[in-house]
N, C-alpha and C. Protein backbone atom coordinates (compact mmCIF):
# COMPACT_ATOMS: atom_id res chain seq x y z
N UNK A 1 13.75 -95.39 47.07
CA UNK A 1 13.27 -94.79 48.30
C UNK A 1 12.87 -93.35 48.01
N UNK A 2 11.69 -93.28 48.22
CA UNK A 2 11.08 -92.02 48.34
C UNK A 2 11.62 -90.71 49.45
N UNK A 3 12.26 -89.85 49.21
CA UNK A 3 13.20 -89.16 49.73
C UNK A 3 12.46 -87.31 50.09
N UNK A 4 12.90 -87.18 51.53
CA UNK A 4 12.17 -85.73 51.86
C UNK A 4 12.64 -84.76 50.72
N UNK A 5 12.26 -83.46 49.96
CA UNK A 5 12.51 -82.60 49.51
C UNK A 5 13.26 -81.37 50.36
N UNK A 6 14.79 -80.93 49.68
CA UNK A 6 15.26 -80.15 50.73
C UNK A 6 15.31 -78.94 50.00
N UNK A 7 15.05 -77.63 51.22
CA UNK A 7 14.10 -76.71 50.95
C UNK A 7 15.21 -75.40 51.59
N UNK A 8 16.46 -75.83 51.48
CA UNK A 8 17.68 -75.00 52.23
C UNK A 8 18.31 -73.95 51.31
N UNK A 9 18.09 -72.90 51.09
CA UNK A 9 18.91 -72.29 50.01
C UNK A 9 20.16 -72.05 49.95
N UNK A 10 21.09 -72.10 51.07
CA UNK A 10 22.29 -72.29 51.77
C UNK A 10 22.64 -73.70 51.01
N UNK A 11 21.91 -74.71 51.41
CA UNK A 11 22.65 -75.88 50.93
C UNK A 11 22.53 -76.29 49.25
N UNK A 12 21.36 -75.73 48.60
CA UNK A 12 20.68 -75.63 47.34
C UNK A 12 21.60 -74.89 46.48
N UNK A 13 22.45 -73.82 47.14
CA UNK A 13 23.22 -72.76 46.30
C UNK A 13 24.74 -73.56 45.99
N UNK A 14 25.11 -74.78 46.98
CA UNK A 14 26.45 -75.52 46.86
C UNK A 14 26.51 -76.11 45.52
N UNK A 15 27.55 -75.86 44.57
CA UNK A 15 27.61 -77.04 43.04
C UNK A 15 27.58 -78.25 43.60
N UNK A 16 27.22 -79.15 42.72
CA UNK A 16 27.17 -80.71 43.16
C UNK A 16 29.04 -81.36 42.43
N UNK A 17 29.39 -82.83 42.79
CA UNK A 17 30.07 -82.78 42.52
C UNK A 17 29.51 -83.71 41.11
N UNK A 18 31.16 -84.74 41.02
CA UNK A 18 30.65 -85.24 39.46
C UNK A 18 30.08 -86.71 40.50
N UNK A 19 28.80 -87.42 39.58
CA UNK A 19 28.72 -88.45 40.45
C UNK A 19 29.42 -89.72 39.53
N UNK A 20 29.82 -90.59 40.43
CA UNK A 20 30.59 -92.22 40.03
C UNK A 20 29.53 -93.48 40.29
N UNK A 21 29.65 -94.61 39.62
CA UNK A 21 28.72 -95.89 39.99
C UNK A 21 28.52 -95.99 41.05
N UNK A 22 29.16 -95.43 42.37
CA UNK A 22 28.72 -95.67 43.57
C UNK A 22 27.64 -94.74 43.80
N UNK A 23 27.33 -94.11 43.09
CA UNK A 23 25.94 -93.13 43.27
C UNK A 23 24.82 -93.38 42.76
N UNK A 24 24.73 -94.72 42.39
CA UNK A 24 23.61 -95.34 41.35
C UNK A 24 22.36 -95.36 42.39
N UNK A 25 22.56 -95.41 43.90
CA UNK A 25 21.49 -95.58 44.31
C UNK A 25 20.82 -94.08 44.56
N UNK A 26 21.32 -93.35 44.93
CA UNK A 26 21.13 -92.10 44.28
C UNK A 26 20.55 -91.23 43.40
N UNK A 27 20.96 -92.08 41.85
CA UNK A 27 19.91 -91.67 40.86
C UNK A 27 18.57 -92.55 40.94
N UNK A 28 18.54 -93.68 41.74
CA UNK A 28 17.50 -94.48 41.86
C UNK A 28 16.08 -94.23 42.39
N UNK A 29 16.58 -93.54 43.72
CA UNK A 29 15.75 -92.64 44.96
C UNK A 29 15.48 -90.90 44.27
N UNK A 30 16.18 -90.80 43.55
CA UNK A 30 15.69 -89.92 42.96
C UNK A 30 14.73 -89.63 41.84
N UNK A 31 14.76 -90.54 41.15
CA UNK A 31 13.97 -91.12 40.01
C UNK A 31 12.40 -91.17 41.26
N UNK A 32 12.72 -91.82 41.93
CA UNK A 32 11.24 -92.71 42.97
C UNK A 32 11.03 -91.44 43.25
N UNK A 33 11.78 -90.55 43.87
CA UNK A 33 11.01 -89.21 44.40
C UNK A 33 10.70 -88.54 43.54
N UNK A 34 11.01 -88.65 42.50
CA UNK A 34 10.07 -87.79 41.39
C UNK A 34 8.60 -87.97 40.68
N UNK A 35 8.79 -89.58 40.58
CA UNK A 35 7.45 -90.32 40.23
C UNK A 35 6.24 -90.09 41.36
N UNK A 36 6.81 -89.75 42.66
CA UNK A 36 5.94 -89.82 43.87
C UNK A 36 5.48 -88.36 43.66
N UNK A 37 6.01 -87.14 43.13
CA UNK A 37 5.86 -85.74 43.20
C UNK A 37 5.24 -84.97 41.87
N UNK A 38 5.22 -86.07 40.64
CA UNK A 38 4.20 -85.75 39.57
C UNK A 38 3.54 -85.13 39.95
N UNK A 39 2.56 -84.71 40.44
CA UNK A 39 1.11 -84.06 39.86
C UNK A 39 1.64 -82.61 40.09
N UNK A 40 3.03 -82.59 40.76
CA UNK A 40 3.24 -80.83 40.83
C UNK A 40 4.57 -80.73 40.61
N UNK A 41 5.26 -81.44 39.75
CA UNK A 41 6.92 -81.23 39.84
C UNK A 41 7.19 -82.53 38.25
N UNK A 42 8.12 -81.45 37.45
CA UNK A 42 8.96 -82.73 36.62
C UNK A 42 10.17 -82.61 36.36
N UNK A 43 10.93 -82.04 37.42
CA UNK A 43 12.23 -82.59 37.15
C UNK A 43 12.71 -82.61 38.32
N UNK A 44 13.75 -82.79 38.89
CA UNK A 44 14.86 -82.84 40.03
C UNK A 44 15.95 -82.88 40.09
N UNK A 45 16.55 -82.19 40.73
CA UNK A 45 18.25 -82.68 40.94
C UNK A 45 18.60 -82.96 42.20
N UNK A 46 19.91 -83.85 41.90
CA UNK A 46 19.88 -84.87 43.29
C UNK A 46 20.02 -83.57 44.76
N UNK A 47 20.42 -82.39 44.69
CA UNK A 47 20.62 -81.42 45.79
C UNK A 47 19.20 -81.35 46.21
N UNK A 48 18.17 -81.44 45.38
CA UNK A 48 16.75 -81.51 46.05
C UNK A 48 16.15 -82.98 46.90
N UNK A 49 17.43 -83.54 47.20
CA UNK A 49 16.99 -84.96 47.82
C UNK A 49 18.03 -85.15 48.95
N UNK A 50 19.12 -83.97 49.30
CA UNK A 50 19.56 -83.67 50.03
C UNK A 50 21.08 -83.78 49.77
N UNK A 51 21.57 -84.56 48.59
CA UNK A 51 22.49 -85.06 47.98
C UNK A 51 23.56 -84.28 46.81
N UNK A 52 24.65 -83.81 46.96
CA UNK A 52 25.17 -82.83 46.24
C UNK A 52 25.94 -83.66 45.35
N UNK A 53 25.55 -84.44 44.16
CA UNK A 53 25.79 -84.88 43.36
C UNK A 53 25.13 -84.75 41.88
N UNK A 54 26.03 -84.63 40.99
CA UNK A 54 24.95 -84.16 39.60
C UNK A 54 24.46 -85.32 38.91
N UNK A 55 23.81 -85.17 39.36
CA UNK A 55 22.40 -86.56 39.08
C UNK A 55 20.75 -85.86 38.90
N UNK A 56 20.10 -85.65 37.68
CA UNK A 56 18.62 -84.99 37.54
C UNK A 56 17.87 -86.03 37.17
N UNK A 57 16.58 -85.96 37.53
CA UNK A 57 15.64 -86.93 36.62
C UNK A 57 14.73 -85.74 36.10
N UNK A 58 13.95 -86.10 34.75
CA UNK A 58 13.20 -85.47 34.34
C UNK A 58 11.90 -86.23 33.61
N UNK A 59 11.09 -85.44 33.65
CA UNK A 59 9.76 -86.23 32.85
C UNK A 59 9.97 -85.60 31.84
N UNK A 60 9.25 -86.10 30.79
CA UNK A 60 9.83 -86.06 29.13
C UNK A 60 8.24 -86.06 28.68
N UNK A 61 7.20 -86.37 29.70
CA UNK A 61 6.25 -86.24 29.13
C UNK A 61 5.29 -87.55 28.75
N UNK A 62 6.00 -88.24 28.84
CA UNK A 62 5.50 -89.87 28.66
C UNK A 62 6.37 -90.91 29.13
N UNK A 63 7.68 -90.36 30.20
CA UNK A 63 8.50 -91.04 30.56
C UNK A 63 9.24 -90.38 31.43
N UNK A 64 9.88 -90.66 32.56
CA UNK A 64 11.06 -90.28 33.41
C UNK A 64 12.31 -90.65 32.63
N UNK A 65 13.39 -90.08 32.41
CA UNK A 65 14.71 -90.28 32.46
C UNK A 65 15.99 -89.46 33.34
N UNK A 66 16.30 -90.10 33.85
CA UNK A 66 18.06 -89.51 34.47
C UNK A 66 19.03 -89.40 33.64
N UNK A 67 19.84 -88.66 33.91
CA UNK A 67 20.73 -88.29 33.24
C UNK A 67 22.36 -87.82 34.84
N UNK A 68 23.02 -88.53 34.62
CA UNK A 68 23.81 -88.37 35.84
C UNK A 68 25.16 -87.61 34.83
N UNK A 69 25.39 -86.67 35.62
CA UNK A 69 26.90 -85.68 35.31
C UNK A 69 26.51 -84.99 33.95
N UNK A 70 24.96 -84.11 33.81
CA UNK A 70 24.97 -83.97 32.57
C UNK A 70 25.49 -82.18 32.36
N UNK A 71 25.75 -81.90 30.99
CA UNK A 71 26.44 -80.77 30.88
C UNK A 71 25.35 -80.40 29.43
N UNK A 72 25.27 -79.01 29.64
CA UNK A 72 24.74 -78.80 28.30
C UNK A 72 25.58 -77.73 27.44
N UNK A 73 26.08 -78.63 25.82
CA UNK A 73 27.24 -78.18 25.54
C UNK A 73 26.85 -77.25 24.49
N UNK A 74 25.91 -77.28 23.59
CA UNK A 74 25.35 -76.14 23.06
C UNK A 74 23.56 -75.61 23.25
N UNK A 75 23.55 -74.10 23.17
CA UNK A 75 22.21 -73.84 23.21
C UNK A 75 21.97 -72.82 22.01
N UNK A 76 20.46 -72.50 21.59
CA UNK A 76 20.07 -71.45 20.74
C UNK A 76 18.81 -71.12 21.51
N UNK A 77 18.27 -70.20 20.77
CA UNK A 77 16.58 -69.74 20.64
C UNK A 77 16.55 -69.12 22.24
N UNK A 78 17.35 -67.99 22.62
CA UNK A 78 17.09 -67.46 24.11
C UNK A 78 15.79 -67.03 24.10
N UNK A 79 15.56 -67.68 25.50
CA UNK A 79 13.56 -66.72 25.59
C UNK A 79 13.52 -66.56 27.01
N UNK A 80 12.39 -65.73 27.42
CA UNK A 80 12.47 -65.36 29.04
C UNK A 80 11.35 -66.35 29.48
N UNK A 81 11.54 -67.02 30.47
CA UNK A 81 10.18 -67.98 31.10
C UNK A 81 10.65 -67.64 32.82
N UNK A 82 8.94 -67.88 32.77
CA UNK A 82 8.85 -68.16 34.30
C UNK A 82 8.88 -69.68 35.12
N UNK A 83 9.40 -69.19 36.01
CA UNK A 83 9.74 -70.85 37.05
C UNK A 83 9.22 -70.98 38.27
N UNK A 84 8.67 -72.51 38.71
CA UNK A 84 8.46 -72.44 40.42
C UNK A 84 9.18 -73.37 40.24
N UNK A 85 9.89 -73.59 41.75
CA UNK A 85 10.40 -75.28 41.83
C UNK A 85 10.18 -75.35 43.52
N UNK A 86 10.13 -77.05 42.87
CA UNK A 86 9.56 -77.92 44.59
C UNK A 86 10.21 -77.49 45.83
N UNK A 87 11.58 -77.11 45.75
CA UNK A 87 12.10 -76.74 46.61
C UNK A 87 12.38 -74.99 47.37
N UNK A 88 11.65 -74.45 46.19
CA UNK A 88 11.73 -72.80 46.44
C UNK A 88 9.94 -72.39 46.58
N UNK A 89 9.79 -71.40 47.01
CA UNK A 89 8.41 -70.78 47.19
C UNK A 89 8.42 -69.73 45.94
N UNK A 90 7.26 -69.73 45.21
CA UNK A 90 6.94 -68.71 44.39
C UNK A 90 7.57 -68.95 42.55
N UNK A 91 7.61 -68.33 42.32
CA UNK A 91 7.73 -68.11 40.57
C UNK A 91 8.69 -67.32 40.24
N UNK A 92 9.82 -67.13 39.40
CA UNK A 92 10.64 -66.53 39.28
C UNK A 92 10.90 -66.53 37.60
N UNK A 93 11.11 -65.27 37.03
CA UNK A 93 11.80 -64.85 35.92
C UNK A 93 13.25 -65.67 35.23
N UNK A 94 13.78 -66.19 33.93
CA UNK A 94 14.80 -66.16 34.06
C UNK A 94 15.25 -66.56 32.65
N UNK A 95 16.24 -66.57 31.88
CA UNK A 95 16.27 -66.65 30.37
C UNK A 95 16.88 -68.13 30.43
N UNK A 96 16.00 -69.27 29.26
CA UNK A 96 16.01 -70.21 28.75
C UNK A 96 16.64 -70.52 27.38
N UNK A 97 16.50 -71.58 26.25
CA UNK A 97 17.00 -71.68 25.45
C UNK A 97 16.56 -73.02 24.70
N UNK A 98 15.78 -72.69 23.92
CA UNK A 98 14.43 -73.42 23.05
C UNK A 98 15.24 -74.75 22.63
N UNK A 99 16.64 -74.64 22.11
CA UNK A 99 16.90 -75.94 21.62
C UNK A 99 18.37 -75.90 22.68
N UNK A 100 19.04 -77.75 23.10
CA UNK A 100 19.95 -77.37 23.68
C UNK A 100 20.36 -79.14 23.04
N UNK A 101 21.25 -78.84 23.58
CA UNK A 101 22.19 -80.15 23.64
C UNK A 101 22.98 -80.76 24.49
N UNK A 102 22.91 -82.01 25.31
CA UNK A 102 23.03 -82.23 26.48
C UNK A 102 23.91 -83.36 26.33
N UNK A 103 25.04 -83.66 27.24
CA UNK A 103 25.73 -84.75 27.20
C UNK A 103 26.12 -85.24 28.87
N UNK A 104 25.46 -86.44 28.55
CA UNK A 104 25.26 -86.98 30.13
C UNK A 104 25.45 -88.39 30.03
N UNK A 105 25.47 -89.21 31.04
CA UNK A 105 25.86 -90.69 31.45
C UNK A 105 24.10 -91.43 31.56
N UNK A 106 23.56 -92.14 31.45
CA UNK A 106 22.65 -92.94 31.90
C UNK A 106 22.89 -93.82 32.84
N UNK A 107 22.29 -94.34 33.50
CA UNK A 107 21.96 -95.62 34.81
C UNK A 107 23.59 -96.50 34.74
N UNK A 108 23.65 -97.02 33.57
CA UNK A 108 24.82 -97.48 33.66
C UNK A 108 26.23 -96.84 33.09
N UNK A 109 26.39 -95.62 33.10
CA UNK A 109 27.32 -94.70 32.95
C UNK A 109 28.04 -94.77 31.66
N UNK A 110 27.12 -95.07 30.90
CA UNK A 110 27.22 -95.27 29.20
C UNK A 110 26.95 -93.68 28.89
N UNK A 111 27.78 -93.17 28.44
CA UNK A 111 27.57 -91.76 27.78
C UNK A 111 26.55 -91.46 26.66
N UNK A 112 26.18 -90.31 26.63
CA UNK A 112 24.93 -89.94 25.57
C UNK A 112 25.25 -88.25 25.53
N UNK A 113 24.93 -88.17 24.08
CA UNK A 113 24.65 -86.83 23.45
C UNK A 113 23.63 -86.89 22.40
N UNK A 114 22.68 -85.93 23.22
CA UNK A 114 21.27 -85.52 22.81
C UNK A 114 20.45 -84.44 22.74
N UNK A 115 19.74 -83.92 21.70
CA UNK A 115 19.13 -82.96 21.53
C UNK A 115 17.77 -82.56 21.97
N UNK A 116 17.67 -81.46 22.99
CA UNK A 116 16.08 -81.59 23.20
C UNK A 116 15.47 -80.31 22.62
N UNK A 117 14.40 -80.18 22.90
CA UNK A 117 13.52 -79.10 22.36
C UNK A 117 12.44 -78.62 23.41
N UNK A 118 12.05 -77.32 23.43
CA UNK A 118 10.42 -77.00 24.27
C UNK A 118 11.07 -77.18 25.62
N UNK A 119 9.67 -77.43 26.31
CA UNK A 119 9.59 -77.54 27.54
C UNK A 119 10.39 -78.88 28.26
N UNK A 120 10.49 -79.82 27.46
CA UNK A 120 11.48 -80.57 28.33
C UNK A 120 12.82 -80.21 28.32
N UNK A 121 13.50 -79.14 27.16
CA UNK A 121 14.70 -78.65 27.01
C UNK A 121 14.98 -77.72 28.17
N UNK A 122 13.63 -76.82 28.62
CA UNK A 122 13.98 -75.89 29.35
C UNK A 122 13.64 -76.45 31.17
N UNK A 123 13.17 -77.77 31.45
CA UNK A 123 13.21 -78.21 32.45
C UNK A 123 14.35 -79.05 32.61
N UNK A 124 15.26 -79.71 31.29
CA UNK A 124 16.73 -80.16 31.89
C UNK A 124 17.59 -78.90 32.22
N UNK A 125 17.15 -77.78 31.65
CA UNK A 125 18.18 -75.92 31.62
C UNK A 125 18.32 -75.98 33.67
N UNK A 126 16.71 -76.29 33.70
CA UNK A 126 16.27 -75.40 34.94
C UNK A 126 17.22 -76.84 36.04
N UNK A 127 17.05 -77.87 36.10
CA UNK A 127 17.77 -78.95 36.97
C UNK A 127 18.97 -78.99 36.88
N UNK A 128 19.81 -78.79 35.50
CA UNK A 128 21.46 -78.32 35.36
C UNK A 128 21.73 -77.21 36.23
N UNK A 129 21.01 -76.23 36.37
CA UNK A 129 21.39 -75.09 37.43
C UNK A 129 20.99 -75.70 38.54
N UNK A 130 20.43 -76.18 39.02
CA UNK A 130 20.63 -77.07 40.40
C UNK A 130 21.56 -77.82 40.76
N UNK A 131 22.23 -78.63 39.46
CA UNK A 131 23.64 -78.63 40.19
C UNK A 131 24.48 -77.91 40.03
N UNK A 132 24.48 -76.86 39.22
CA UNK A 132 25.44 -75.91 39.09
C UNK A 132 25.57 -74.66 40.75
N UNK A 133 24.33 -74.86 41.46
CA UNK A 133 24.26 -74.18 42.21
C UNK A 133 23.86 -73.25 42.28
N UNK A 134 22.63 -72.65 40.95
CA UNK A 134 22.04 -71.67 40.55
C UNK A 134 20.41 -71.89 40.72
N UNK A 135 20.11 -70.93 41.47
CA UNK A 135 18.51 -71.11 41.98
C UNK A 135 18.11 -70.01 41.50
N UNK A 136 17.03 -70.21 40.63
CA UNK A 136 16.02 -69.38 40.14
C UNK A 136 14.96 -68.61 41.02
């Protein structure tokens, strides 16, 4: 289900909690609202679907993936980039981190630890602070 975008900075600033299999539909509708918001958005976290659970989807560039309860346990390569996101107005400043390492659950809550790089590294950075409760 294709889901409104919430645009509350009050409710956007709350941490999410951890999500459980009962939140699968969740990462589902979130996934759909992201595919529907391509041509101007590639990533999400579930607080942008109104839902305070740590659940992100991201485009990778040739693919969507979710990642539910993810944590990123090491980073290097700090750099300063600029950000808009779907749910905020305008562009904002803020320091990133070229390579990271992420450990998160997939669809069926099978654990994963994985390394990203570039711009998809720094669009899972930017959706982890969405559930962390950090708006750029």
């Amino acid at each position: 289900m294709i889901r409104p975008i919430m645009r509350d900075p009050m409710f956007l600033a709350v941490p999410s909690a951890q999500a459980a299999p009962e939140d699968k539909q969740t990462a589902i509708d979130l996934l759909e609202t992201l595919q529907a918001h391509l041509n101007h958005c590639v990533g999400m976290a579930a607080n942008m679907i109104g839902i305070h659970k740590r659940i992100i989807a991201v485009h990778t560039g040739f693919a969507q993936i979710v990642m539910i309860n993810p944590t990123i346990t090491k980073k290097s390569g700090p750099y300063e980039a600029e950000e808009g996101c779907l749910s905020l107005a305008g562009v904002r400043k803020t320091v990133r981190y070229e390579t990271i390492e992420v450990s998160y659950q997939d669809m069926n809550f099978k654990t994963h630890r994985q390394t990203y790089n570039g711009y998809v590294a720094q669009i899972i950075q930017h959706e982890v602070d969405h559930c962390d409760g950090i708006l750029i």
